[in-house]
C-alpha atoms as a PDB file:
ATOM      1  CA  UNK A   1    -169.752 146.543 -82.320  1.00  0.00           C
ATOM      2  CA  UNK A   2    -167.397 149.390 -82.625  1.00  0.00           C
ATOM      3  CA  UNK A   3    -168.740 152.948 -82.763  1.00  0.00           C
ATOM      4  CA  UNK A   4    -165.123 154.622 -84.214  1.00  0.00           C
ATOM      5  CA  UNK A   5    -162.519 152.894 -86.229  1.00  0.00           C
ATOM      6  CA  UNK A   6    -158.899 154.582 -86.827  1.00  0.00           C
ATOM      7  CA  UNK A   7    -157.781 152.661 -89.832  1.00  0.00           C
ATOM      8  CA  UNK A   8    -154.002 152.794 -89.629  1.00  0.00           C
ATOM      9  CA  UNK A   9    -152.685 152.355 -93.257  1.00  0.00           C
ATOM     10  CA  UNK A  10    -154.064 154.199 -96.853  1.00  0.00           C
ATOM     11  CA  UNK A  11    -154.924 153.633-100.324  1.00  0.00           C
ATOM     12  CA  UNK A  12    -157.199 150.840-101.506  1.00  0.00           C
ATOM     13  CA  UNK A  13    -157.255 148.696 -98.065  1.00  0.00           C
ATOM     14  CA  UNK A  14    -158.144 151.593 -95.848  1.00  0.00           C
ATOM     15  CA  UNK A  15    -160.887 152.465 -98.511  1.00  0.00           C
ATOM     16  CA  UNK A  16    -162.289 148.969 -98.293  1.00  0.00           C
ATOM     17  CA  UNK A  17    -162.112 149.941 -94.253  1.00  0.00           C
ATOM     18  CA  UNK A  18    -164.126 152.485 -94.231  1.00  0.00           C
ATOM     19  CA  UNK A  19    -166.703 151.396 -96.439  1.00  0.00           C
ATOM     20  CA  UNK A  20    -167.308 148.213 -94.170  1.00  0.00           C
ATOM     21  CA  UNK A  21    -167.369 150.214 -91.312  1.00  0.00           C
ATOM     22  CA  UNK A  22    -170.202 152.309 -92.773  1.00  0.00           C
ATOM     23  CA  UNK A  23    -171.732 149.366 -93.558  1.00  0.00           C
ATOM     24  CA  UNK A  24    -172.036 148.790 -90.019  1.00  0.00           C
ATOM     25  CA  UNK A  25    -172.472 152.213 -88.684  1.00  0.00           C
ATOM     26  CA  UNK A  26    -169.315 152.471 -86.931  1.00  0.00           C
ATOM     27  CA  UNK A  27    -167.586 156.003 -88.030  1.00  0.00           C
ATOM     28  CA  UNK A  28    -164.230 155.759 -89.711  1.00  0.00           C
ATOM     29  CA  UNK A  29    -160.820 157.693 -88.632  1.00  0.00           C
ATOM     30  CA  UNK A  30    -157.859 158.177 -91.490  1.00  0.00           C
ATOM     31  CA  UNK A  31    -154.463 159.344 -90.699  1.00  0.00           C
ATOM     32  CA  UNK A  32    -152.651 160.470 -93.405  1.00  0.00           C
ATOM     33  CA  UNK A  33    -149.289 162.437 -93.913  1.00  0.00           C
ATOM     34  CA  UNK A  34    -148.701 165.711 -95.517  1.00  0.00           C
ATOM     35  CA  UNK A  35    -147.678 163.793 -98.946  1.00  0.00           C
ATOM     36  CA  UNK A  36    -151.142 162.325 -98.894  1.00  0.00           C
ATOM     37  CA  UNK A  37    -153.208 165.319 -97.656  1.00  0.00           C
ATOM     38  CA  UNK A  38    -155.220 164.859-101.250  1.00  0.00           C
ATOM     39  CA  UNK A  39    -155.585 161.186-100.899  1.00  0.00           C
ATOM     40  CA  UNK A  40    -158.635 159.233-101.515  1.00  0.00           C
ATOM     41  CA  UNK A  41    -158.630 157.281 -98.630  1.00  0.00           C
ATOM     42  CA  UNK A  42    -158.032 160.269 -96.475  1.00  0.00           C
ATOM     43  CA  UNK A  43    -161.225 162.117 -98.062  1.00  0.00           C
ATOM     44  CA  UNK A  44    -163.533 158.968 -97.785  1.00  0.00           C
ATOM     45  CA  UNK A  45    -163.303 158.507 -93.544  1.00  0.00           C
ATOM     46  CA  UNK A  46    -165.510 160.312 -91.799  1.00  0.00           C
ATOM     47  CA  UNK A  47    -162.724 162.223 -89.682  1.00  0.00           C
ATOM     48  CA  UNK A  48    -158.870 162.809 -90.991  1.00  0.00           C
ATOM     49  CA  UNK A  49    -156.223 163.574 -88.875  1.00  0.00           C
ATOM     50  CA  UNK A  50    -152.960 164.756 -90.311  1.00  0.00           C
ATOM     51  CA  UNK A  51    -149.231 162.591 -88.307  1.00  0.00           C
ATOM     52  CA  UNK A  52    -145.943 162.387 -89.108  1.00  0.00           C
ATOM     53  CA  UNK A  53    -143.315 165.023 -90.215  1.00  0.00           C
ATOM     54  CA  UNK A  54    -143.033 166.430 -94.012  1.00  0.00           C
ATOM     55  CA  UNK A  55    -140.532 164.543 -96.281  1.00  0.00           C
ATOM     56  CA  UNK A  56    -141.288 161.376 -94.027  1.00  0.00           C
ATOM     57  CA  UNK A  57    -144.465 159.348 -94.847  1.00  0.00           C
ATOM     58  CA  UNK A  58    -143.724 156.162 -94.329  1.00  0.00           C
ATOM     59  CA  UNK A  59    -142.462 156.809 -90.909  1.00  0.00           C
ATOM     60  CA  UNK A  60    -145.604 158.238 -89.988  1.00  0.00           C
ATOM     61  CA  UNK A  61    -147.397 155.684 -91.039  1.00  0.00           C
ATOM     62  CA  UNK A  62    -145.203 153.428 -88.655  1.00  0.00           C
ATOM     63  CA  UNK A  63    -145.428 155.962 -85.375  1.00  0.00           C
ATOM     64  CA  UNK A  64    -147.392 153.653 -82.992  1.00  0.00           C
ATOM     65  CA  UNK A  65    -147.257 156.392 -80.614  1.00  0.00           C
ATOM     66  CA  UNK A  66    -148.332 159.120 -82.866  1.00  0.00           C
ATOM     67  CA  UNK A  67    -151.450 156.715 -84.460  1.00  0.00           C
ATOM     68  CA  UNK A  68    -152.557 155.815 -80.495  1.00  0.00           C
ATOM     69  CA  UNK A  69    -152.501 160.082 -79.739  1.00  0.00           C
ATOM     70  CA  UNK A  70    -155.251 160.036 -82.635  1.00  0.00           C
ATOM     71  CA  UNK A  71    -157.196 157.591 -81.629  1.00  0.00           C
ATOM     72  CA  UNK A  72    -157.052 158.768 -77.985  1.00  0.00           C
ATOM     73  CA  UNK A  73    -158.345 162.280 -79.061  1.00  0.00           C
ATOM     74  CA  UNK A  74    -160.412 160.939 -82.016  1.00  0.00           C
ATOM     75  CA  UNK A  75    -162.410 159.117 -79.141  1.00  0.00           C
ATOM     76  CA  UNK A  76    -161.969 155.529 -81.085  1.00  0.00           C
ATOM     77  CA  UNK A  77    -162.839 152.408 -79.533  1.00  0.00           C
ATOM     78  CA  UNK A  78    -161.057 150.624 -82.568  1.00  0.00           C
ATOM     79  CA  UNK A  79    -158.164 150.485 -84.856  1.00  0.00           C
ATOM     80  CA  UNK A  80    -157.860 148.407 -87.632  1.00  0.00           C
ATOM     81  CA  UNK A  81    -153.881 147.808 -89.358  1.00  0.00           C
ATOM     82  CA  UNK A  82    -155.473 146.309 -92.314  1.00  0.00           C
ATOM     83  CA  UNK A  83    -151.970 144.852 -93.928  1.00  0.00           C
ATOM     84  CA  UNK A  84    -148.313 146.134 -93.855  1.00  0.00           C
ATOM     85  CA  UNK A  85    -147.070 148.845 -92.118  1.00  0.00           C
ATOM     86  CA  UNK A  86    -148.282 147.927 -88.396  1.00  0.00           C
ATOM     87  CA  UNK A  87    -150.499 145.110 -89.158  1.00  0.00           C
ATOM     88  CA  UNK A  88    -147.966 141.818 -87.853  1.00  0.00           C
ATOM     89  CA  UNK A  89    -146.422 144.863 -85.131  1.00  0.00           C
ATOM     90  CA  UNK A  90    -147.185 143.559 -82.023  1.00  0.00           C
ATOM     91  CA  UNK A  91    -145.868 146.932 -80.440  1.00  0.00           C
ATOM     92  CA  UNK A  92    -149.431 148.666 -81.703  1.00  0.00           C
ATOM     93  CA  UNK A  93    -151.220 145.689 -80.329  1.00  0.00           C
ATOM     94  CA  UNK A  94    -149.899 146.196 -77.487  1.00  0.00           C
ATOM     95  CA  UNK A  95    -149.959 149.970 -77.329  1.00  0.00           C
ATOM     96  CA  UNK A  96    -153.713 149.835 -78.362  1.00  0.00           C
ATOM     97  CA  UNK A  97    -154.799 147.484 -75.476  1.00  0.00           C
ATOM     98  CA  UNK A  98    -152.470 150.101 -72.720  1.00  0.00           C
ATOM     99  CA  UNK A  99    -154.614 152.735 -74.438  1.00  0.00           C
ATOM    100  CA  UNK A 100    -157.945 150.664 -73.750  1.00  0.00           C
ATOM    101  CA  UNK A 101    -158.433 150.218 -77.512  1.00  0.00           C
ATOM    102  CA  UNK A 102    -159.217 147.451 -79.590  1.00  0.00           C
ATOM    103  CA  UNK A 103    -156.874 146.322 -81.867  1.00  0.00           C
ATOM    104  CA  UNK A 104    -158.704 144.479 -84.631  1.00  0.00           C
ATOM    105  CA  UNK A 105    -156.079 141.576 -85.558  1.00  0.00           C
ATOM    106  CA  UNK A 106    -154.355 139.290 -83.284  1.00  0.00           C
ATOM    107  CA  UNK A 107    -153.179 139.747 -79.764  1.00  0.00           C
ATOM    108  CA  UNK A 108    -149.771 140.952 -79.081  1.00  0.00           C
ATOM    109  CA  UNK A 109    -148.359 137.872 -77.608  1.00  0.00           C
ATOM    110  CA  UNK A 110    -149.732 135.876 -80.759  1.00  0.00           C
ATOM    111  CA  UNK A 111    -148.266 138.248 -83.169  1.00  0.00           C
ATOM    112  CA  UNK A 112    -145.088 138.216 -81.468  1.00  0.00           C
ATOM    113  CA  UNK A 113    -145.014 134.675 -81.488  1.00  0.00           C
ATOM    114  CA  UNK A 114    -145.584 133.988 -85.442  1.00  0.00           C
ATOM    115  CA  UNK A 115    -142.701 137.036 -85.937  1.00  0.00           C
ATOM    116  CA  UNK A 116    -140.152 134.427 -84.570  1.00  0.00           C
ATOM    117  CA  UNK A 117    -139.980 131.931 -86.752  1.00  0.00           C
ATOM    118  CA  UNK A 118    -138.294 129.463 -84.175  1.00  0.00           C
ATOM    119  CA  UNK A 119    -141.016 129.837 -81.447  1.00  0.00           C
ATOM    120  CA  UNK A 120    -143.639 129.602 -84.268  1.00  0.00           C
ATOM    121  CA  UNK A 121    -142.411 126.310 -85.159  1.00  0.00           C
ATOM    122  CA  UNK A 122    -142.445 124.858 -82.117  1.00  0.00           C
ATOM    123  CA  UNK A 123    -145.785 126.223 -80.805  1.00  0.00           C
ATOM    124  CA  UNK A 124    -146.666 124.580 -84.351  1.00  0.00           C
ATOM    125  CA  UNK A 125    -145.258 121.345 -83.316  1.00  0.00           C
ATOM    126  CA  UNK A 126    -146.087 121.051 -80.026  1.00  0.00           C
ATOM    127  CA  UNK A 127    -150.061 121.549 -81.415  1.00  0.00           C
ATOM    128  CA  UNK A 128    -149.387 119.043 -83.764  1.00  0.00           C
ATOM    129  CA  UNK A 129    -149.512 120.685 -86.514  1.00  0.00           C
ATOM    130  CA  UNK A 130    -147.453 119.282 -89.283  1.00  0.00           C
ATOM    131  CA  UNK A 131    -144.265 121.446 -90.393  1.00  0.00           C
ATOM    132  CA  UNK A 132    -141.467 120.918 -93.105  1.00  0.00           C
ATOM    133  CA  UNK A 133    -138.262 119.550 -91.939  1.00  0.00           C
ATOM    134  CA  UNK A 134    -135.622 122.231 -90.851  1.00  0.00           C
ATOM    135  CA  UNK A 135    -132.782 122.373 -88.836  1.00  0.00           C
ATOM    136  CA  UNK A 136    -132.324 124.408 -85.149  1.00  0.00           C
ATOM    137  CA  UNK A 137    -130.574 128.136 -85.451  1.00  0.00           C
ATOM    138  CA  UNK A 138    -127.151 127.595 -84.896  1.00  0.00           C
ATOM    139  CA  UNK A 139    -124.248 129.354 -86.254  1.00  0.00           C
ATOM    140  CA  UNK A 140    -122.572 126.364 -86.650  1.00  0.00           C
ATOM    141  CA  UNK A 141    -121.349 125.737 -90.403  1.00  0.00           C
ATOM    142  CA  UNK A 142    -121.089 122.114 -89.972  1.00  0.00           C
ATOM    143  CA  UNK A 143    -123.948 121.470 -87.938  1.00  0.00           C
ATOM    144  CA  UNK A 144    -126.273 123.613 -90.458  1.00  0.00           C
ATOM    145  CA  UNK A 145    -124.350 120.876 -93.296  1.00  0.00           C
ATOM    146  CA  UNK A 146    -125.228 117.684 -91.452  1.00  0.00           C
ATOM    147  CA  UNK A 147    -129.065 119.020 -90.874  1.00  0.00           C
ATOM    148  CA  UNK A 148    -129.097 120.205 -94.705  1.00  0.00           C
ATOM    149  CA  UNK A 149    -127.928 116.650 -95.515  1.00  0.00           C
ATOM    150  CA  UNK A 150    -130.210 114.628 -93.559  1.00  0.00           C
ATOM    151  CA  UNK A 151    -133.333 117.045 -94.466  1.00  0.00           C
ATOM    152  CA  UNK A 152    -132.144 116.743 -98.214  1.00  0.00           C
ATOM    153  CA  UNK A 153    -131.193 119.145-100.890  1.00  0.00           C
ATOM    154  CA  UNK A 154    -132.317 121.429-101.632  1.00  0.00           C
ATOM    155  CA  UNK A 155    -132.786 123.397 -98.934  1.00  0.00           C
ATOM    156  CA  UNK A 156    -133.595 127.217 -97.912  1.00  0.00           C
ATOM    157  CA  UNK A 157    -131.139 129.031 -95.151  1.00  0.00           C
ATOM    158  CA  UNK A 158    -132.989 131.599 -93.682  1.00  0.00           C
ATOM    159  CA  UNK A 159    -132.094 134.197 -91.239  1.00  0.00           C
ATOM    160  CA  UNK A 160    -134.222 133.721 -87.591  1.00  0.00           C
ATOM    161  CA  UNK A 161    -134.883 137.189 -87.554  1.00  0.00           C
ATOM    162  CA  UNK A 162    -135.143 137.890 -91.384  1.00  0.00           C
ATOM    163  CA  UNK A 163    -138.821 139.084 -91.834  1.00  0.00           C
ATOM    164  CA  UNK A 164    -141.019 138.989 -95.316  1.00  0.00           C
ATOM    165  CA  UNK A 165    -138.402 136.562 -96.807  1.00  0.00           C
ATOM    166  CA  UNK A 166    -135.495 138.860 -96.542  1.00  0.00           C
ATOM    167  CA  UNK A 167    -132.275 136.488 -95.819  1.00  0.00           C
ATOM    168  CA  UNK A 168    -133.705 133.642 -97.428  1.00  0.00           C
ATOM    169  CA  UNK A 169    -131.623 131.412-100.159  1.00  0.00           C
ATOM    170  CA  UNK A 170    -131.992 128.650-102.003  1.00  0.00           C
ATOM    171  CA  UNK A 171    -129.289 126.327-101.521  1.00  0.00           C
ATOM    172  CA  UNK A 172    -129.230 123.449-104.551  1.00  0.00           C
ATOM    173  CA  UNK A 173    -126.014 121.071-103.347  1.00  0.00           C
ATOM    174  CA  UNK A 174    -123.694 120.524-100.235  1.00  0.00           C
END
């Protein structure tokens, strides 16, 4: 069990955080830029520490570095992404483990395998695990054609490295 958990994200899932981790007397770490000094989430952990630089929240939420100083200092043995921001990063996985911290999600080498889609697919396949048809990356107009014609229409064309469905089309004929 964890005796100190940095929860690195706010609002409602960090809440939710720190409430479990009371339930199972671990103490609770927020970090929290000056635009949400007066947060909720910031007032319910047990210890708050202020990151970032005013004007830029977001990016402190997002400063792997600056969230492994805290826990470092705060003396956590845990930190906990709950979802967005860092959570699929495999940078604060990484980071966290260096730092002799537990990240509490997957591994880095797992998350950076399911943030390319190609190598996800074929770890996918290779475990046998069924997948919808697709096509290879390729840049390639008429080989991305001939794979859209054999798959059948219609299709999606999707960037590689387009995350959270950013790049992604519908395409409805030839």
């Amino acid at each position: 069990m964890f005796s100190k958990i940095l929860v690195a994200n706010r609002g409602e899932i960090a809440i939710r955080a720190f409430r479990a981790g009371h339930e199972v007397g671990a103490k609770t770490v927020a970090v929290f830029p000056h635009e949400d000094r007066n947060s909720i989430h910031r007032q319910k952990a047990d210890e708050a520490y202020l990151i970032g630089e005013e004007g830029h929240p977001v990016r402190a939420y997002l400063d792997i570095e600056e969230i492994i100083r805290v826990a470092v200092e705060a003396g956590c043995d845990a930190i906990y992404p709950g979802y967005g921001f860092l959570s699929e990063n495999p940078g604060l996985a990484r980071a966290a483990a260096d730092a002799g911290i537990t990240f509490v999600g997957p591994p880095a080498d797992v998350l950076e395998l399911a943030g390319n889609k190609v190598k996800a697919l074929d770890a996918a396949r290779a475990a046998g695990i069924p997948v919808l048809a697709s096509s290879r990356p390729s840049a390639d107009v008429d080989e991305l054609i001939a794979a859209a014609d054999e798959i059948g229409f219609p299709v999606f064309a999707k960037a590689v490295a387009g995350g959270g469905g950013r790049g992604m089309r519908r395409v409805d004929t030839r």
